[in-house]
PDB file of N, CA and C in Angstrom:
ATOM      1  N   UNK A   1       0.819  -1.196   0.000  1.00  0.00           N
ATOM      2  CA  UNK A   1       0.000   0.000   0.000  1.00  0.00           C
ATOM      3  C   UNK A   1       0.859   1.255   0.000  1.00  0.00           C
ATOM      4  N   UNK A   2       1.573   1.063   0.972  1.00  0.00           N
ATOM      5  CA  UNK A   2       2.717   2.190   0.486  1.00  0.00           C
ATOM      6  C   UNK A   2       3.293   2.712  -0.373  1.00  0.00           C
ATOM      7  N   UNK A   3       3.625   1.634  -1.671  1.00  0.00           N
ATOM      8  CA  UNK A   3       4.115   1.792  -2.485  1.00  0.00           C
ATOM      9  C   UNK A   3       2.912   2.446  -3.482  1.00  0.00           C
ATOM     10  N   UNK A   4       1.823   1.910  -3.400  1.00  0.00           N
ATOM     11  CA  UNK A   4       0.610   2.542  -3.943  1.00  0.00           C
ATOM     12  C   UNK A   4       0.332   4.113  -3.984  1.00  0.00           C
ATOM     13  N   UNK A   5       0.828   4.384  -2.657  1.00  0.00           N
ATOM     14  CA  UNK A   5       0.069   6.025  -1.997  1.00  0.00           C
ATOM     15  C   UNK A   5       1.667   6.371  -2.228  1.00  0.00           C
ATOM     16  N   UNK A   6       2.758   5.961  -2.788  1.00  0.00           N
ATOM     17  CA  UNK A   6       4.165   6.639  -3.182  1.00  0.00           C
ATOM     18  C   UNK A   6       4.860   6.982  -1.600  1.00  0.00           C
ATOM     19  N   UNK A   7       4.634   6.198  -0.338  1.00  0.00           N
ATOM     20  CA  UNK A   7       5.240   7.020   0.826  1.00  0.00           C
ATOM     21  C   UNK A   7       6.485   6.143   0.513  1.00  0.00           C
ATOM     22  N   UNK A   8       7.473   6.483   1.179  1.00  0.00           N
ATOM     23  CA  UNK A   8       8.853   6.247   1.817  1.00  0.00           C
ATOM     24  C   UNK A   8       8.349   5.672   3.449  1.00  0.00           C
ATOM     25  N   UNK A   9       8.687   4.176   3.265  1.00  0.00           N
ATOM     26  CA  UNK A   9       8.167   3.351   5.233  1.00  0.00           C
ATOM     27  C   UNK A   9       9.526   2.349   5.120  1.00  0.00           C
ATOM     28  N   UNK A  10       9.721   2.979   6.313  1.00  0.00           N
ATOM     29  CA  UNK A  10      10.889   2.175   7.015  1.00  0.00           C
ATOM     30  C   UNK A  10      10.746   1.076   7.167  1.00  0.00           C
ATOM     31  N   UNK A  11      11.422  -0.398   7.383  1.00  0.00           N
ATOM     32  CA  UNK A  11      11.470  -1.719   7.866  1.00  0.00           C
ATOM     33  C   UNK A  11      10.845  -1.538   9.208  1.00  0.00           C
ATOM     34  N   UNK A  12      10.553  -0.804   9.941  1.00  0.00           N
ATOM     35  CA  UNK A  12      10.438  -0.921  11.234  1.00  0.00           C
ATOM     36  C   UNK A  12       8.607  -0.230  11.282  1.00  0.00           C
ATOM     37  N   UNK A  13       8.868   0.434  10.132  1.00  0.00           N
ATOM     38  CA  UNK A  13       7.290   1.203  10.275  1.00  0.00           C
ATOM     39  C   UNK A  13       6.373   0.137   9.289  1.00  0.00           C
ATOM     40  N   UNK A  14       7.055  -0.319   8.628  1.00  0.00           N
ATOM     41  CA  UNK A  14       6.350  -1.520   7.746  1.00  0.00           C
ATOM     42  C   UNK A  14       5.751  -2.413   8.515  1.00  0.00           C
ATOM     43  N   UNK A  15       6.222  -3.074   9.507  1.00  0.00           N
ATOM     44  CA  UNK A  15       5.829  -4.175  10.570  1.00  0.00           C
ATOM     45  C   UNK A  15       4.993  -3.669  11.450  1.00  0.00           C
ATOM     46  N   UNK A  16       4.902  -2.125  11.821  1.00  0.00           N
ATOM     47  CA  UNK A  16       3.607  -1.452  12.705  1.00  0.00           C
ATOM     48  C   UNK A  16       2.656  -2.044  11.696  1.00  0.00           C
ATOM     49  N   UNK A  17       2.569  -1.113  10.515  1.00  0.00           N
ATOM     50  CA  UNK A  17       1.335  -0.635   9.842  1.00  0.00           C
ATOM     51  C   UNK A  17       0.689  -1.780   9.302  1.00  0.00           C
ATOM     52  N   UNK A  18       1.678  -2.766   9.141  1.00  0.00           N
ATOM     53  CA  UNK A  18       1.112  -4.024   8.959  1.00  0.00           C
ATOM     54  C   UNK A  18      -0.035  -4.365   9.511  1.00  0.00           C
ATOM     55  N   UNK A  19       0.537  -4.627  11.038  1.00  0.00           N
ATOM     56  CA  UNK A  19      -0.187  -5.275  12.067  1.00  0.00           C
ATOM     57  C   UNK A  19      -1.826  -4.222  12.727  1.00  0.00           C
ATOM     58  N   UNK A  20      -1.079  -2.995  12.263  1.00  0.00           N
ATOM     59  CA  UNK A  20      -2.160  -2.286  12.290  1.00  0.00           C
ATOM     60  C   UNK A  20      -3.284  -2.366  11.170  1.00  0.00           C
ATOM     61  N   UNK A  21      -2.899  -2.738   9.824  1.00  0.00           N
ATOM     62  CA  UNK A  21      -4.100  -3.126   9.023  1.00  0.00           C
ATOM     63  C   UNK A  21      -4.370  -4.269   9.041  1.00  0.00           C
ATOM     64  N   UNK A  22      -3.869  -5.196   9.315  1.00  0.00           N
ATOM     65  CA  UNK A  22      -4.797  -6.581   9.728  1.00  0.00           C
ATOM     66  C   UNK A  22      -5.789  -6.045  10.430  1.00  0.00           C
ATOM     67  N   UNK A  23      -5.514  -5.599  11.653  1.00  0.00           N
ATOM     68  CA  UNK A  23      -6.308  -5.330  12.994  1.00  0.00           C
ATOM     69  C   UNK A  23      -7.691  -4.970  12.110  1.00  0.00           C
ATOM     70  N   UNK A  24      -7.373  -3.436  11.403  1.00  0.00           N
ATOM     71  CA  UNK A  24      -8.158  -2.369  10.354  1.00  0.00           C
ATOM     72  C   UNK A  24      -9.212  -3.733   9.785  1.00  0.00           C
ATOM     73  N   UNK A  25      -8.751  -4.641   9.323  1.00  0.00           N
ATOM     74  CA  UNK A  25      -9.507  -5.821   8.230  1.00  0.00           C
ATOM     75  C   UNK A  25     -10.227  -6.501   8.882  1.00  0.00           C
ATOM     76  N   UNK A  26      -9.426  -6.855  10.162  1.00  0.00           N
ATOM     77  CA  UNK A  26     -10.402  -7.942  10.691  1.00  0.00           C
ATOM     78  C   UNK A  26     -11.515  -7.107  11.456  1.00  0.00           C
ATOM     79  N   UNK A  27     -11.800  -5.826  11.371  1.00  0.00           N
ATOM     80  CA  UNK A  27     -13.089  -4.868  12.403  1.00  0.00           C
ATOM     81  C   UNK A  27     -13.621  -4.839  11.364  1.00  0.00           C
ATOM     82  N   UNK A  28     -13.111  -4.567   9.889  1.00  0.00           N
ATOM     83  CA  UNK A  28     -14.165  -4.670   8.606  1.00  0.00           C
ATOM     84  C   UNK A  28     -14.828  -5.625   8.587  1.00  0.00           C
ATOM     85  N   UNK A  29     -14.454  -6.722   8.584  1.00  0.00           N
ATOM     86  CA  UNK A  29     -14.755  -8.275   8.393  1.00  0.00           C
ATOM     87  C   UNK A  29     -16.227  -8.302   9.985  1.00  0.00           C
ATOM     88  N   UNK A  30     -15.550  -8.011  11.122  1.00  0.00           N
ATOM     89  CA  UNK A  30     -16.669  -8.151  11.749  1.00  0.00           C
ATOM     90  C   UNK A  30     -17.651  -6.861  11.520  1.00  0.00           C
ATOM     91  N   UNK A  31     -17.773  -5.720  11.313  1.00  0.00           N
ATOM     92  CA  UNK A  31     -18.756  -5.265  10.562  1.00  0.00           C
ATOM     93  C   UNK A  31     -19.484  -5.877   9.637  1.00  0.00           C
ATOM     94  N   UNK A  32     -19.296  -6.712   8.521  1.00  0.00           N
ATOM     95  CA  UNK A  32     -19.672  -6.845   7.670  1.00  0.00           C
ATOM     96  C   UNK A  32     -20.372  -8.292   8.155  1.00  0.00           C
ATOM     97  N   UNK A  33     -20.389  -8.748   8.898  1.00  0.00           N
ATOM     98  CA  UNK A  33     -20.786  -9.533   9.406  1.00  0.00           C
ATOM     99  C   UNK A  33     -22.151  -9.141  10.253  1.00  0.00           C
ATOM    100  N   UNK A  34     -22.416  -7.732  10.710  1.00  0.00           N
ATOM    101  CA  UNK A  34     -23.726  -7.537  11.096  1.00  0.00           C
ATOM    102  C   UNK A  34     -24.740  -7.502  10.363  1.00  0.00           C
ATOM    103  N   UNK A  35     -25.763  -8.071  10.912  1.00  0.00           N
ATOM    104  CA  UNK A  35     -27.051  -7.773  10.718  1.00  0.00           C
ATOM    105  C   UNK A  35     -27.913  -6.942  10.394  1.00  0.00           C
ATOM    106  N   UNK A  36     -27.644  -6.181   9.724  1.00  0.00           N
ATOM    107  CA  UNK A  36     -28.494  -4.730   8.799  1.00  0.00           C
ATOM    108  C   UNK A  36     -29.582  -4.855   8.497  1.00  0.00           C
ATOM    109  N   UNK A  37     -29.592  -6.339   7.771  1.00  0.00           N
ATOM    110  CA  UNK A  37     -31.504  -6.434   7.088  1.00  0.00           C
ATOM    111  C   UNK A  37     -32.552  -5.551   7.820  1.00  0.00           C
ATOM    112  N   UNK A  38     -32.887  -5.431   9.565  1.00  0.00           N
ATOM    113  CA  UNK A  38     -33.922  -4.771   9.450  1.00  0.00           C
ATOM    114  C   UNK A  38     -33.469  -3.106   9.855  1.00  0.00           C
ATOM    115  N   UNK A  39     -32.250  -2.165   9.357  1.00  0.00           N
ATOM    116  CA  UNK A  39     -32.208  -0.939   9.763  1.00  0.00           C
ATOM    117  C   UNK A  39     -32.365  -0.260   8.349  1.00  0.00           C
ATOM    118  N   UNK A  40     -32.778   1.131   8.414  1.00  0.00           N
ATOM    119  CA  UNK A  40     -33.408   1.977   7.383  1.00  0.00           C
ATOM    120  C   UNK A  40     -32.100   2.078   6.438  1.00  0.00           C
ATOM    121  N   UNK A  41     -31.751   2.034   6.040  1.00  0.00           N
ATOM    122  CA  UNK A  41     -30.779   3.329   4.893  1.00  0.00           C
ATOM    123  C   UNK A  41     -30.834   4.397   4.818  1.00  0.00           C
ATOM    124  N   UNK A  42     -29.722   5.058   5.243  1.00  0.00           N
ATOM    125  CA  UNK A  42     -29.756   6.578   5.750  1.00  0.00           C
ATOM    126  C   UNK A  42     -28.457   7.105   4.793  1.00  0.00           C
ATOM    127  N   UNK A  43     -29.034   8.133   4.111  1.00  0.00           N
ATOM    128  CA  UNK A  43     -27.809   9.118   3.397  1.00  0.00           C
ATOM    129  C   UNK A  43     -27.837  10.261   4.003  1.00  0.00           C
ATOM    130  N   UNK A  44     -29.085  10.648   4.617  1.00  0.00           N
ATOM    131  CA  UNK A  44     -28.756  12.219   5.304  1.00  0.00           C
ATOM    132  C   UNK A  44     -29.348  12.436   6.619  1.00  0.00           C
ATOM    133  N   UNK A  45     -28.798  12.340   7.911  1.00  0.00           N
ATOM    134  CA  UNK A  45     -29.295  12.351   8.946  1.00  0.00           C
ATOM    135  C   UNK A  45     -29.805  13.351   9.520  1.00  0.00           C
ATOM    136  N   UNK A  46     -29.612  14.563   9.252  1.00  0.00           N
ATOM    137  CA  UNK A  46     -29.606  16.532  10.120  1.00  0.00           C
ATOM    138  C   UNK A  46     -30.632  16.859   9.456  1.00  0.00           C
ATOM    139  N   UNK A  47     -31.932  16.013   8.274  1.00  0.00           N
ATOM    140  CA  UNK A  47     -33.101  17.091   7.802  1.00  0.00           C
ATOM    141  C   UNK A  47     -32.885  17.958   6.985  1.00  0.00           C
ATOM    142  N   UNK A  48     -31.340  18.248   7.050  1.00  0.00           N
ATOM    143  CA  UNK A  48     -30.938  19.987   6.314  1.00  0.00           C
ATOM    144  C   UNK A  48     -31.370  19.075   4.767  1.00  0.00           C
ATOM    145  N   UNK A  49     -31.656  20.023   3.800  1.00  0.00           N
ATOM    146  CA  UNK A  49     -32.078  20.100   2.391  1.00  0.00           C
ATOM    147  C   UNK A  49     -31.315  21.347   1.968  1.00  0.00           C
ATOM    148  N   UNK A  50     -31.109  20.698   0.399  1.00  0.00           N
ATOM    149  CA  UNK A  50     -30.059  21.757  -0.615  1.00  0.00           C
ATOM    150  C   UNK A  50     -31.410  22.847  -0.308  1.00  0.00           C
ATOM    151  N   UNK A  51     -30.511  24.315  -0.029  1.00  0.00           N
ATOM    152  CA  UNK A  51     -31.382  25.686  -0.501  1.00  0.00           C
ATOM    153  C   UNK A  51     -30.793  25.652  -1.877  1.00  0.00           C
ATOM    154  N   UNK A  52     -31.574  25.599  -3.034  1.00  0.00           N
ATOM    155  CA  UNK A  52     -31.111  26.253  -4.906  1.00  0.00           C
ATOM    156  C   UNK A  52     -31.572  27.471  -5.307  1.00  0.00           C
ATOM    157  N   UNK A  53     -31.618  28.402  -6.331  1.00  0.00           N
ATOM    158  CA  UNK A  53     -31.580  29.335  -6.762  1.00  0.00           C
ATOM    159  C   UNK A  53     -31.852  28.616  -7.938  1.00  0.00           C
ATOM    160  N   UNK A  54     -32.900  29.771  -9.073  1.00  0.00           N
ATOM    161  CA  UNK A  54     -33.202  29.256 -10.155  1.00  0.00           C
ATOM    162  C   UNK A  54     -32.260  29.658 -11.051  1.00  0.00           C
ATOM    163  N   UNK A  55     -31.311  29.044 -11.946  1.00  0.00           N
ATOM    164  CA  UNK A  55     -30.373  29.217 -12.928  1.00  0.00           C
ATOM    165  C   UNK A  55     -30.527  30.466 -14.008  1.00  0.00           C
ATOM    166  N   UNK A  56     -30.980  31.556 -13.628  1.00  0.00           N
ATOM    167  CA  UNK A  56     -31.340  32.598 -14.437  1.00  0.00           C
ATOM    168  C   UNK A  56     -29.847  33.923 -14.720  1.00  0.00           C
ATOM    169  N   UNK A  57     -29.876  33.862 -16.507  1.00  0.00           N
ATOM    170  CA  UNK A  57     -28.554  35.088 -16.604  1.00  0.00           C
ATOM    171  C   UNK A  57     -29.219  36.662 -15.514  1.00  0.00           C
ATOM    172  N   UNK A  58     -28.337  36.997 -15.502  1.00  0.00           N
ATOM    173  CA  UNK A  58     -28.517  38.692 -15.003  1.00  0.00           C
ATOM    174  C   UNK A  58     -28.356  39.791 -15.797  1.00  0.00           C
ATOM    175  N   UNK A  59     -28.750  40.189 -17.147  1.00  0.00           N
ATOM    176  CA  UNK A  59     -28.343  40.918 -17.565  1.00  0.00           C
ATOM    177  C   UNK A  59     -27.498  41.626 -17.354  1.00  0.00           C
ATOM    178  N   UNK A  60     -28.071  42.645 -16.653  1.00  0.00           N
ATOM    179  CA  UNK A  60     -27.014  43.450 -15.782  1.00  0.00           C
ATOM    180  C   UNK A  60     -25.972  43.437 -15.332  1.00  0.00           C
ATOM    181  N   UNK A  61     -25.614  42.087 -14.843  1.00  0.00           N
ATOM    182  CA  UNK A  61     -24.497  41.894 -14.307  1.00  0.00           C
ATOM    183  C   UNK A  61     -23.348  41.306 -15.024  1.00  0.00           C
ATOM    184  N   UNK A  62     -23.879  41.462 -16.517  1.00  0.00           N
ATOM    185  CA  UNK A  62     -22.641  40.911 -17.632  1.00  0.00           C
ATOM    186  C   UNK A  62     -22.040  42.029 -18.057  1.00  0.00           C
ATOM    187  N   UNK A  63     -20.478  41.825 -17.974  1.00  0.00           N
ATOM    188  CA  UNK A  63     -19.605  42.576 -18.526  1.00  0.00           C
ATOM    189  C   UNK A  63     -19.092  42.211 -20.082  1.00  0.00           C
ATOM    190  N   UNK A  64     -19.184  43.186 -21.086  1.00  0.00           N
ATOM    191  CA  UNK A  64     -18.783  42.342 -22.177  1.00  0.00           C
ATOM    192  C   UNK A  64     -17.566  42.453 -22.204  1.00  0.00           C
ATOM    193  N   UNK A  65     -17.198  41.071 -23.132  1.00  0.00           N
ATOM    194  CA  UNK A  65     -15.950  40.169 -23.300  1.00  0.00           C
ATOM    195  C   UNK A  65     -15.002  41.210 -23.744  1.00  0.00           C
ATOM    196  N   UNK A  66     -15.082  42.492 -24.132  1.00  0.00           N
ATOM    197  CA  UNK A  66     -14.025  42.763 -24.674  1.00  0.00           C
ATOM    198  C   UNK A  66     -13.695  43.785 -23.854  1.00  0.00           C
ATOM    199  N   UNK A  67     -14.248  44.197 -22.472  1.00  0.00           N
ATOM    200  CA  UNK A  67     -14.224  45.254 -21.807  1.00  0.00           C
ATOM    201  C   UNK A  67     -13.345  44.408 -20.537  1.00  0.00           C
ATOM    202  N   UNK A  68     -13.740  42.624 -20.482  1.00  0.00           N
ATOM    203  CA  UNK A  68     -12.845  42.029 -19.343  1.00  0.00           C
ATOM    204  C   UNK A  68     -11.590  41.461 -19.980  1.00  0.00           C
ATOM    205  N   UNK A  69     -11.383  41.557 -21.291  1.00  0.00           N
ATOM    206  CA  UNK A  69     -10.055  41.505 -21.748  1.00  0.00           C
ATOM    207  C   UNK A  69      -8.980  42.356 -21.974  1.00  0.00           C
ATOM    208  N   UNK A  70      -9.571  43.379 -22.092  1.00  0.00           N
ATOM    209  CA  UNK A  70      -8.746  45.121 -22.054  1.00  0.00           C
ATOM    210  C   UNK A  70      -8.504  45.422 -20.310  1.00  0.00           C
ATOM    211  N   UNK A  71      -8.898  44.116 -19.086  1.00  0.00           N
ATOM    212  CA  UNK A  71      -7.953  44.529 -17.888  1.00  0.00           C
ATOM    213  C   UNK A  71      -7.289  43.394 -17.654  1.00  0.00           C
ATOM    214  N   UNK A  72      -7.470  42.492 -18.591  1.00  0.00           N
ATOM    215  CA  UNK A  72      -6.460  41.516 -17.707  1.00  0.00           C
ATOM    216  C   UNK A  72      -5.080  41.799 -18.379  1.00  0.00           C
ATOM    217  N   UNK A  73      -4.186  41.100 -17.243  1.00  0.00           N
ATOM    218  CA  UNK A  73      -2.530  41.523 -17.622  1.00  0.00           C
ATOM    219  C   UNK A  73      -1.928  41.443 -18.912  1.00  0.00           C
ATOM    220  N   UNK A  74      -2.563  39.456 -19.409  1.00  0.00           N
ATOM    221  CA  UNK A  74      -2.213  38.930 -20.453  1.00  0.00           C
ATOM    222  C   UNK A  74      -3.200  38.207 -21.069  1.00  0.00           C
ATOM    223  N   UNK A  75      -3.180  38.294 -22.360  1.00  0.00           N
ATOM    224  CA  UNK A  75      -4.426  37.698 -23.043  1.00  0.00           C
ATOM    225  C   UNK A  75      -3.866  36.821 -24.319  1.00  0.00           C
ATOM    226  N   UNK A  76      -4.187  35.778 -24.440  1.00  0.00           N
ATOM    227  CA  UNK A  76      -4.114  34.684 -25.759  1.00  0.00           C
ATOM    228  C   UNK A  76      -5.027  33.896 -26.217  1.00  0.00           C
ATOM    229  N   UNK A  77      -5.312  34.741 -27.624  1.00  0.00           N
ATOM    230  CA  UNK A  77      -6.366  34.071 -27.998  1.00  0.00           C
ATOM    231  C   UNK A  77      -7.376  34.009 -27.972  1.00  0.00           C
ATOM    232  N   UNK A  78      -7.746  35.547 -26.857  1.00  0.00           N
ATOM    233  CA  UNK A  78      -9.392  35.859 -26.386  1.00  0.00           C
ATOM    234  C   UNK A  78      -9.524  35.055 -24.967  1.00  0.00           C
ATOM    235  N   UNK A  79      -8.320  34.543 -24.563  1.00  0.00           N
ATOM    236  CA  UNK A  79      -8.834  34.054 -23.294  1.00  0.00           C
ATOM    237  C   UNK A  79      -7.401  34.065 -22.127  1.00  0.00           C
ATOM    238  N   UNK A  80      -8.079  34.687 -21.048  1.00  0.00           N
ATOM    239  CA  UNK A  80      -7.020  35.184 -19.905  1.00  0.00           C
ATOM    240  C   UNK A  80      -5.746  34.245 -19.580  1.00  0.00           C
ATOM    241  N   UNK A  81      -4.613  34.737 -19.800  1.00  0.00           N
ATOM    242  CA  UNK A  81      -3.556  34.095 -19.103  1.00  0.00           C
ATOM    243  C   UNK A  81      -3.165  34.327 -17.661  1.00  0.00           C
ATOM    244  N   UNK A  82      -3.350  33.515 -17.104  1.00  0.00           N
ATOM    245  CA  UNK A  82      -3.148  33.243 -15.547  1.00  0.00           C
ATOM    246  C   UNK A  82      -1.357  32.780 -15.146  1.00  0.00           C
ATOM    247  N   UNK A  83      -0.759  32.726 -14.553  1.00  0.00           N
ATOM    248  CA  UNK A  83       0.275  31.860 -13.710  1.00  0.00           C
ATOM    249  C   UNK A  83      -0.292  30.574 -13.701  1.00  0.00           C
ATOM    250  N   UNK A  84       0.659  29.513 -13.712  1.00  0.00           N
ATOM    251  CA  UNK A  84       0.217  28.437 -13.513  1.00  0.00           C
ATOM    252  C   UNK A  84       0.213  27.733 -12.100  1.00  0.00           C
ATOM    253  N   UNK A  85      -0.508  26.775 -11.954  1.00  0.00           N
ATOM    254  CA  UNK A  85      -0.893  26.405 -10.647  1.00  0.00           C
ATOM    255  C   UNK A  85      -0.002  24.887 -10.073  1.00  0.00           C
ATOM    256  N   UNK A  86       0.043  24.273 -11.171  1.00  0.00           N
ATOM    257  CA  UNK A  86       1.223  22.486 -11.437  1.00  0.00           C
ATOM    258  C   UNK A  86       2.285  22.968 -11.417  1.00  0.00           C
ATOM    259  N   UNK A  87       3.556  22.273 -10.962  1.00  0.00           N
ATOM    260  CA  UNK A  87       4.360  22.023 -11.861  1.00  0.00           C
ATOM    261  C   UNK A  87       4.721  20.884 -12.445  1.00  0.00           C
ATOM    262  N   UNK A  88       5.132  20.557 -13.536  1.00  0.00           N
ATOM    263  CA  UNK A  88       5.645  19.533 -13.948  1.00  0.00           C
ATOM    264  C   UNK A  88       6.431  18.967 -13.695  1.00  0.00           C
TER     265      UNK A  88
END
């Protein structure tokens, strides 16, 4: 798994985490072993419900395209150049 998630584990931390995911497997294993058939299925417990907004443009509140390209720093192509966020 380590090698999976790319960490660096010592010989000595290898033999913890080991023993610590057995442990992890065998509490899965007895979970999975309970008896569920008669409890509800629950995805949302707190009642709360999405508040939405109806998907409507704003007139008003559009700037045209050529008025938000005359402030940005750098432009290519009709569309904003940013700094990049990766590196390679």
């Amino acid at each position: 798994m380590a090698k999976l998630a790319n960490l660096t584990v010592t010989s000595d931390d290898e033999s913890k985490f080991s023993s610590q995911f057995e442990e992890t497997l065998k509490t899965i294993d007895l979970i999975n072993k309970l008896d569920t058939s008669t409890v509800i299925p629950t995805f949302q417990v707190t009642g709360l419900t999405n508040i939405i907004r109806p998907d409507v443009i704003d007139a008003a509140r559009i700037i045209p395209k050529d008025e938000v390209l005359a402030q940005a720093h750098q432009v290519y192509q009709d569309f904003i150049v940013v700094p990049r966020v990766f590196d390679e």
